[in-house]
PDB file of N, CA and C in Angstrom:
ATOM      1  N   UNK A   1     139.724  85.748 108.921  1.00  0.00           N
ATOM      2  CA  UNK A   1     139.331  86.874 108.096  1.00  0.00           C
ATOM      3  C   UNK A   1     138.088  87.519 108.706  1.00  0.00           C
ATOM      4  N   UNK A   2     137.854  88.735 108.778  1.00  0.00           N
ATOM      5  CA  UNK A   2     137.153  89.625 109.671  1.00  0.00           C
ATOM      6  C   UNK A   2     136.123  90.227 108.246  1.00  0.00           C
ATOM      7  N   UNK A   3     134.795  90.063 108.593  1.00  0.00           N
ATOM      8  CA  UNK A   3     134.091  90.679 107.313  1.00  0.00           C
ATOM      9  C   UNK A   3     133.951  91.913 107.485  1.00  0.00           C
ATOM     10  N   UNK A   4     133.247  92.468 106.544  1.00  0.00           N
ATOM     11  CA  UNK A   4     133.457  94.431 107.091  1.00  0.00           C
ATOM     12  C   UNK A   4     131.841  94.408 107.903  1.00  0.00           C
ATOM     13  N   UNK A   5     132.563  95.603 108.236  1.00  0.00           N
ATOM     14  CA  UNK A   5     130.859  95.885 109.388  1.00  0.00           C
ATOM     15  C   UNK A   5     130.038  96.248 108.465  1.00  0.00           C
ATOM     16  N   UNK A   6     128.881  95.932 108.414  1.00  0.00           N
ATOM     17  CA  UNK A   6     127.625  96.235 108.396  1.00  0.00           C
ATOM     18  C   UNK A   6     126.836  97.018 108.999  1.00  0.00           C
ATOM     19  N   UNK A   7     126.458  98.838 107.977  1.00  0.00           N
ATOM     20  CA  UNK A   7     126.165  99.958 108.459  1.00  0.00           C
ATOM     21  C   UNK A   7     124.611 100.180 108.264  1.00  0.00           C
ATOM     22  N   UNK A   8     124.045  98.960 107.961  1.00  0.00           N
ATOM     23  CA  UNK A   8     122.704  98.787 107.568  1.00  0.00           C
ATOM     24  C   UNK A   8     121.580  98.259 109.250  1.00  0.00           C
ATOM     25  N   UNK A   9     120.933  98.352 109.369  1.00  0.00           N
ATOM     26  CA  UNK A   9     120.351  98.036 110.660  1.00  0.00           C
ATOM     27  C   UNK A   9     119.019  97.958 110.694  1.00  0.00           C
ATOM     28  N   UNK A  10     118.145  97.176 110.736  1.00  0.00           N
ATOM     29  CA  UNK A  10     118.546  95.985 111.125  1.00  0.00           C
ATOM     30  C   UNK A  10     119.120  95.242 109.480  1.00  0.00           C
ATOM     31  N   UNK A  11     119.697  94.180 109.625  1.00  0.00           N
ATOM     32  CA  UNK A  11     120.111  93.357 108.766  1.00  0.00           C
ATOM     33  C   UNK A  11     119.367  93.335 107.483  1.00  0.00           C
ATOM     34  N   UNK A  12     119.886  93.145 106.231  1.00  0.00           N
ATOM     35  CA  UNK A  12     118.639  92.952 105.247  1.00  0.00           C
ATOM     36  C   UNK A  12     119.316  91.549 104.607  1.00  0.00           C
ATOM     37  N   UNK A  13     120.656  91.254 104.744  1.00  0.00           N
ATOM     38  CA  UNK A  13     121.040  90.186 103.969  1.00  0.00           C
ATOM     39  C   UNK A  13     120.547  88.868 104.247  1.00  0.00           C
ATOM     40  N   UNK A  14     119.592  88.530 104.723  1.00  0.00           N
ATOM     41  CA  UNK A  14     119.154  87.093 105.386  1.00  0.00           C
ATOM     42  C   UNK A  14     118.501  86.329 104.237  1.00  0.00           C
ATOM     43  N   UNK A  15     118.392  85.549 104.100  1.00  0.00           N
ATOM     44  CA  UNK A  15     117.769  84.691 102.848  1.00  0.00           C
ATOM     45  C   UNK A  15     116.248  84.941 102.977  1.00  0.00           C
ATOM     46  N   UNK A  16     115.650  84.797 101.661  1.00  0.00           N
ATOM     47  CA  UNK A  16     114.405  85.430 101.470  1.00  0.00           C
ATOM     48  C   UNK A  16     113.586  84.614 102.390  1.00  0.00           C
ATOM     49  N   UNK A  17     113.847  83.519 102.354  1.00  0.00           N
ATOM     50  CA  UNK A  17     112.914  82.223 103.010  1.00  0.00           C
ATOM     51  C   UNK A  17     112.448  82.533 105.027  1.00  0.00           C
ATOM     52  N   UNK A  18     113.374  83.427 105.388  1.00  0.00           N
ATOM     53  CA  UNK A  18     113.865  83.228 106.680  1.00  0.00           C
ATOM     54  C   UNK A  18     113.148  84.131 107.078  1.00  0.00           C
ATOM     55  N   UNK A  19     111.839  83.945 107.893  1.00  0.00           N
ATOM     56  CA  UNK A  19     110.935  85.115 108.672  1.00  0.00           C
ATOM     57  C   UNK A  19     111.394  85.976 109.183  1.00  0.00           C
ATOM     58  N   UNK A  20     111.691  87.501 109.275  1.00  0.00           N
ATOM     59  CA  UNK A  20     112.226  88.402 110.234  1.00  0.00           C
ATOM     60  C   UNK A  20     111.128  89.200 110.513  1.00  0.00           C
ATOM     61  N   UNK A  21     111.097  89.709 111.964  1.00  0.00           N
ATOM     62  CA  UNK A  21     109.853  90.610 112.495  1.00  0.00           C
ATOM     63  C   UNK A  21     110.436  91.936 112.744  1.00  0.00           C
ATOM     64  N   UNK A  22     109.814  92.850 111.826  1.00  0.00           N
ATOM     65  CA  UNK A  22     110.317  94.319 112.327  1.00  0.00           C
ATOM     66  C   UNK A  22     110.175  94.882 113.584  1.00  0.00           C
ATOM     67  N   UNK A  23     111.407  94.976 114.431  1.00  0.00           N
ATOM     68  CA  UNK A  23     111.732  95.327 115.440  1.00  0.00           C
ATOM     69  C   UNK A  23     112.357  96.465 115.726  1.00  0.00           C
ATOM     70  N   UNK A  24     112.236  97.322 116.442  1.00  0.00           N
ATOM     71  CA  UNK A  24     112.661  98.644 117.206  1.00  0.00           C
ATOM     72  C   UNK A  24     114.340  98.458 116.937  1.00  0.00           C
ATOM     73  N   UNK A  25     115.018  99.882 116.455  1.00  0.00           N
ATOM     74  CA  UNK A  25     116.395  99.629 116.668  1.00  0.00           C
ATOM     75  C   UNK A  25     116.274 100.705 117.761  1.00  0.00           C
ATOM     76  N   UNK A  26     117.372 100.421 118.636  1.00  0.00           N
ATOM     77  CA  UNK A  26     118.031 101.170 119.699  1.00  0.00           C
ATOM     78  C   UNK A  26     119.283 101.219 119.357  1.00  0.00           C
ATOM     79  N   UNK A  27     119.850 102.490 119.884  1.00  0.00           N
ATOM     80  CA  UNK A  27     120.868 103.163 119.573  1.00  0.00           C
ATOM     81  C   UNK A  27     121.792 103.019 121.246  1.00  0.00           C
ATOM     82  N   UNK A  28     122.464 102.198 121.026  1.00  0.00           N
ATOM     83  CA  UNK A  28     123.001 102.035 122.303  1.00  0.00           C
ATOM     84  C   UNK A  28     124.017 103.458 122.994  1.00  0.00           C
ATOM     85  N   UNK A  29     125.049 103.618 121.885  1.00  0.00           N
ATOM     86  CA  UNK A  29     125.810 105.105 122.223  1.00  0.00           C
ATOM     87  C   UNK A  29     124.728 105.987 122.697  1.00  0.00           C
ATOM     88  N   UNK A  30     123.630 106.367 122.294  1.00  0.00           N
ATOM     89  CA  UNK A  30     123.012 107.644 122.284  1.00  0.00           C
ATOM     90  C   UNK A  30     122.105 107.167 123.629  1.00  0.00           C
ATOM     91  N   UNK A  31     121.385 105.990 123.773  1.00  0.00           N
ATOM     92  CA  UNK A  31     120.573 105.508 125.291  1.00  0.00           C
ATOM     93  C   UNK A  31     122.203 105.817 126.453  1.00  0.00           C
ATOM     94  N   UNK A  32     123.329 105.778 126.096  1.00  0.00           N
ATOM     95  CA  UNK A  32     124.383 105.796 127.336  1.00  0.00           C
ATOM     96  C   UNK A  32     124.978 107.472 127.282  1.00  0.00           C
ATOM     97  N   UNK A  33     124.603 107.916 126.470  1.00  0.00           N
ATOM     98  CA  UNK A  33     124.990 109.258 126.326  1.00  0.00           C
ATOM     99  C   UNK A  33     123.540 109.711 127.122  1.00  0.00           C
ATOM    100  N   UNK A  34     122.266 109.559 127.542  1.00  0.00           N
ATOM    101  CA  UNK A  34     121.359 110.090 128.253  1.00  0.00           C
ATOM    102  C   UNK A  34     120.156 110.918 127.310  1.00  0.00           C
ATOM    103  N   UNK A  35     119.939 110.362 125.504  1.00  0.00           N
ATOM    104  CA  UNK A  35     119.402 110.761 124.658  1.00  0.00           C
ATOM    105  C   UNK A  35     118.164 110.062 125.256  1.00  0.00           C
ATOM    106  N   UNK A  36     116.890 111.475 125.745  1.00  0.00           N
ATOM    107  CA  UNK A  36     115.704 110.722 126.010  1.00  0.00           C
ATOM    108  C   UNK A  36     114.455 110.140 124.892  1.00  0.00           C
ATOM    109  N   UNK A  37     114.859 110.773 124.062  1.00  0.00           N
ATOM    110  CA  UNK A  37     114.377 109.697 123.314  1.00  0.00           C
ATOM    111  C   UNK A  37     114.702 108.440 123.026  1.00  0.00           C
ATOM    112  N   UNK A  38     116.172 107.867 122.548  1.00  0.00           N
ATOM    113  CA  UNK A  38     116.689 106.886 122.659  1.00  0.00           C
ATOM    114  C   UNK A  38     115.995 105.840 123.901  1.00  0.00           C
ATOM    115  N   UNK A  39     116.230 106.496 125.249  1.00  0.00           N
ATOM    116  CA  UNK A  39     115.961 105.819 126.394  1.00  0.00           C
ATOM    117  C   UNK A  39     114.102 105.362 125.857  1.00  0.00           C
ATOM    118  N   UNK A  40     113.411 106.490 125.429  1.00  0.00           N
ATOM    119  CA  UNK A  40     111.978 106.174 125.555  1.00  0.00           C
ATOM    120  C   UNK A  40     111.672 105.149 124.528  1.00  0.00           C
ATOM    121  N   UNK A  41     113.022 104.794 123.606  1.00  0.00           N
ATOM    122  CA  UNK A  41     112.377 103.807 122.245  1.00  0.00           C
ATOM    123  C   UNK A  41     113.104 102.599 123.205  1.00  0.00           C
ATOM    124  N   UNK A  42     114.489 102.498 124.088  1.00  0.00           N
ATOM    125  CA  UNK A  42     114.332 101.233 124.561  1.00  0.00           C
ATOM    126  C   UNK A  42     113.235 100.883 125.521  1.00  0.00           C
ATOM    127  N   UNK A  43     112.776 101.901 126.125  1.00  0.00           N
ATOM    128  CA  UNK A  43     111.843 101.850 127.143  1.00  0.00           C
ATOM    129  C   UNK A  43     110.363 100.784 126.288  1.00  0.00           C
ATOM    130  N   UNK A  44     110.062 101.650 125.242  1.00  0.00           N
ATOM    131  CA  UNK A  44     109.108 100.859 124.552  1.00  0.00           C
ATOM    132  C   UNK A  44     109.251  99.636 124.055  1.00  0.00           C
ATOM    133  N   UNK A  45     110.446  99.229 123.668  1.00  0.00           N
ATOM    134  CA  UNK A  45     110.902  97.952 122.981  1.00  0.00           C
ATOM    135  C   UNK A  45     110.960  96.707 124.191  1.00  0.00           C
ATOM    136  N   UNK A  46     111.347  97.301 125.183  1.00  0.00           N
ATOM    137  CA  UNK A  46     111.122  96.101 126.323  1.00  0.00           C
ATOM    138  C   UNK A  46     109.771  95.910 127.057  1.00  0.00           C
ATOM    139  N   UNK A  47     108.967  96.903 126.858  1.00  0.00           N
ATOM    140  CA  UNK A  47     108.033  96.558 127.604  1.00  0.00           C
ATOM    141  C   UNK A  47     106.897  96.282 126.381  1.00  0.00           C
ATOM    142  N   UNK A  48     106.791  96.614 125.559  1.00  0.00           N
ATOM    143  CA  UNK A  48     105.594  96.625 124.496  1.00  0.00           C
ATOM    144  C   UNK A  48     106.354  94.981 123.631  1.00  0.00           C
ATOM    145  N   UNK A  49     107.406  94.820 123.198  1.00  0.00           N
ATOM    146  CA  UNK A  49     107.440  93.818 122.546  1.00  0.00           C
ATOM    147  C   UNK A  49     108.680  92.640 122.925  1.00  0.00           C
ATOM    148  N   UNK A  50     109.432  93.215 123.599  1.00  0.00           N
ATOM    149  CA  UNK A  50     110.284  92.641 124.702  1.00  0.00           C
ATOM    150  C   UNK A  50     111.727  91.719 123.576  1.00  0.00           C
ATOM    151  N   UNK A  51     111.846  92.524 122.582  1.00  0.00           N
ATOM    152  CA  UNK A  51     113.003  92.189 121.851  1.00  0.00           C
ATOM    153  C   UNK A  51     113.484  93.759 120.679  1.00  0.00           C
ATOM    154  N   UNK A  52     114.947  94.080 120.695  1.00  0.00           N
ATOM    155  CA  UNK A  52     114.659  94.868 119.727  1.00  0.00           C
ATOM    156  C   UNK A  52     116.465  94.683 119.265  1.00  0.00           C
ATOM    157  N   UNK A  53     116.456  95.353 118.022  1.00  0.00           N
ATOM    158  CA  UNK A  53     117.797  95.804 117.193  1.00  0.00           C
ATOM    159  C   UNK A  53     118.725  96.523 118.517  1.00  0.00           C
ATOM    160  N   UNK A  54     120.517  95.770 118.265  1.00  0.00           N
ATOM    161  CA  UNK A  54     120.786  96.987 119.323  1.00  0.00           C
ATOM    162  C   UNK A  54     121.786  97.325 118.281  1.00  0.00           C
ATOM    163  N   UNK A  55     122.268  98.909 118.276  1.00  0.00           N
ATOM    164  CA  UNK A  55     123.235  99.288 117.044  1.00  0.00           C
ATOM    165  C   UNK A  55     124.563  99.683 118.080  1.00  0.00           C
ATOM    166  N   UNK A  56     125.456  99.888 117.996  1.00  0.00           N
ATOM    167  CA  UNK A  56     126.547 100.776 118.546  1.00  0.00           C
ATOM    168  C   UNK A  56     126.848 100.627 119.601  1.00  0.00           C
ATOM    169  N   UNK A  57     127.018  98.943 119.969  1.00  0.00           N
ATOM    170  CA  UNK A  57     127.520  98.434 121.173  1.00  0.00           C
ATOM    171  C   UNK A  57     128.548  98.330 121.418  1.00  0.00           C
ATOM    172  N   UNK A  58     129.571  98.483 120.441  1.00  0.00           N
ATOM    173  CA  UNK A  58     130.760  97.982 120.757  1.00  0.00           C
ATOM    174  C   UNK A  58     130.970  96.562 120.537  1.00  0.00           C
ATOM    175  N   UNK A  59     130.543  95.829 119.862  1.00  0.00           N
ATOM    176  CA  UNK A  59     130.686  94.756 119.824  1.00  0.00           C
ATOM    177  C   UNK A  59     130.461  93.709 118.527  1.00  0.00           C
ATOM    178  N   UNK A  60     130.852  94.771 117.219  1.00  0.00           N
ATOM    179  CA  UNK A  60     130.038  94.509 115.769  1.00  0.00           C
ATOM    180  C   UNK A  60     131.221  93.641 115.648  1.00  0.00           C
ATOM    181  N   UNK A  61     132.549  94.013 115.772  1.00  0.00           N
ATOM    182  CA  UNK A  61     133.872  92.870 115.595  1.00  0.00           C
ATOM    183  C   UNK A  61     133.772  91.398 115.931  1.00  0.00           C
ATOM    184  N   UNK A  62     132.797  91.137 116.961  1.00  0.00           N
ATOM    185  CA  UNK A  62     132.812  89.903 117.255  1.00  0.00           C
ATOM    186  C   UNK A  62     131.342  89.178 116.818  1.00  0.00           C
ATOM    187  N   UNK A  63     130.564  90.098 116.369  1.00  0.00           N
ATOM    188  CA  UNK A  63     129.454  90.082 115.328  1.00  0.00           C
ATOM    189  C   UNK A  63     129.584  89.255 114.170  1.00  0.00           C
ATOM    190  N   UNK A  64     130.049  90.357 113.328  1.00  0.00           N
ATOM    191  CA  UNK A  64     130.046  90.182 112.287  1.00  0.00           C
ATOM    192  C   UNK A  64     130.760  88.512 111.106  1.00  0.00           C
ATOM    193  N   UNK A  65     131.943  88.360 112.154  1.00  0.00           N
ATOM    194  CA  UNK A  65     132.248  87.173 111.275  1.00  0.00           C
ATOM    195  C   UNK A  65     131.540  86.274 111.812  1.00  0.00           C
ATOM    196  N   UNK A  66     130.657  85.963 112.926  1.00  0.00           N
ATOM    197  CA  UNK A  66     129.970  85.366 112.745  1.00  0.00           C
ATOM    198  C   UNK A  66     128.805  85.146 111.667  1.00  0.00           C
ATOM    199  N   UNK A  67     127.998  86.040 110.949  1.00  0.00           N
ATOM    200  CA  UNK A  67     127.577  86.341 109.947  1.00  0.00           C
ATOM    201  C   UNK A  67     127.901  85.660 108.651  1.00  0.00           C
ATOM    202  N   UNK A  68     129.459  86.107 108.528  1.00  0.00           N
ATOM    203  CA  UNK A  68     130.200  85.355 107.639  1.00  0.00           C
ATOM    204  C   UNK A  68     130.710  83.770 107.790  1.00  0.00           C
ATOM    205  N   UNK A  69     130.578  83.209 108.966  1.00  0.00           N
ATOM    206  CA  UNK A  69     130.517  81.973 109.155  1.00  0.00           C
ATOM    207  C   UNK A  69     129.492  81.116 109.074  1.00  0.00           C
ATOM    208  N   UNK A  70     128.441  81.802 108.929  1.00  0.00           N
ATOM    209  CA  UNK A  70     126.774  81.218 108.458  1.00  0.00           C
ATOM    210  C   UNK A  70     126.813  81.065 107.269  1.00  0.00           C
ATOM    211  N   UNK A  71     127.392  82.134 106.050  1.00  0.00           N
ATOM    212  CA  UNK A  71     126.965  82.530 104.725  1.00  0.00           C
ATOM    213  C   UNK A  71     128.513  80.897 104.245  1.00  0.00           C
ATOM    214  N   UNK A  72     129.406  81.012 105.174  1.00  0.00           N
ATOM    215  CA  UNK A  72     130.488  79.630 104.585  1.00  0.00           C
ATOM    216  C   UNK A  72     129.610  78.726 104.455  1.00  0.00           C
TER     217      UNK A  72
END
């Protein structure tokens, strides 16, 4: 069973207990489409804090039930 994607970014469903650090989202479609801003927020996210959100990789299908295999 495949959970539905999640259009929220970064994540908010994590248990209250569980530290998360607000991190830069990058927009992967729009950094490969040649959006310079896009490029200048991954640009900042790797060099200023060296981790960030990635959205629109292509790859939320193999994501997501993982998600749902944590919450089993």
């Amino acid at each position: 069973m495949v959970a539905p994607q999640s259009s929220v970014y970064p994540r908010t469903d994590f248990p209250e207990d569980l530290e998360c650090h607000p991190l830069l989202v990058v927009d992967y479609a729009k950094v490969a489409a040649g959006d310079e801003h896009e490029v200048d927020q991954l640009y900042q996210a790797c060099t200023a804090l060296g981790f960030f959100y990635l959205k629109h990789h292509g790859v939320e299908h193999l994501t997501e039930p993982m998600f749902a295999m944590g919450k089993a």
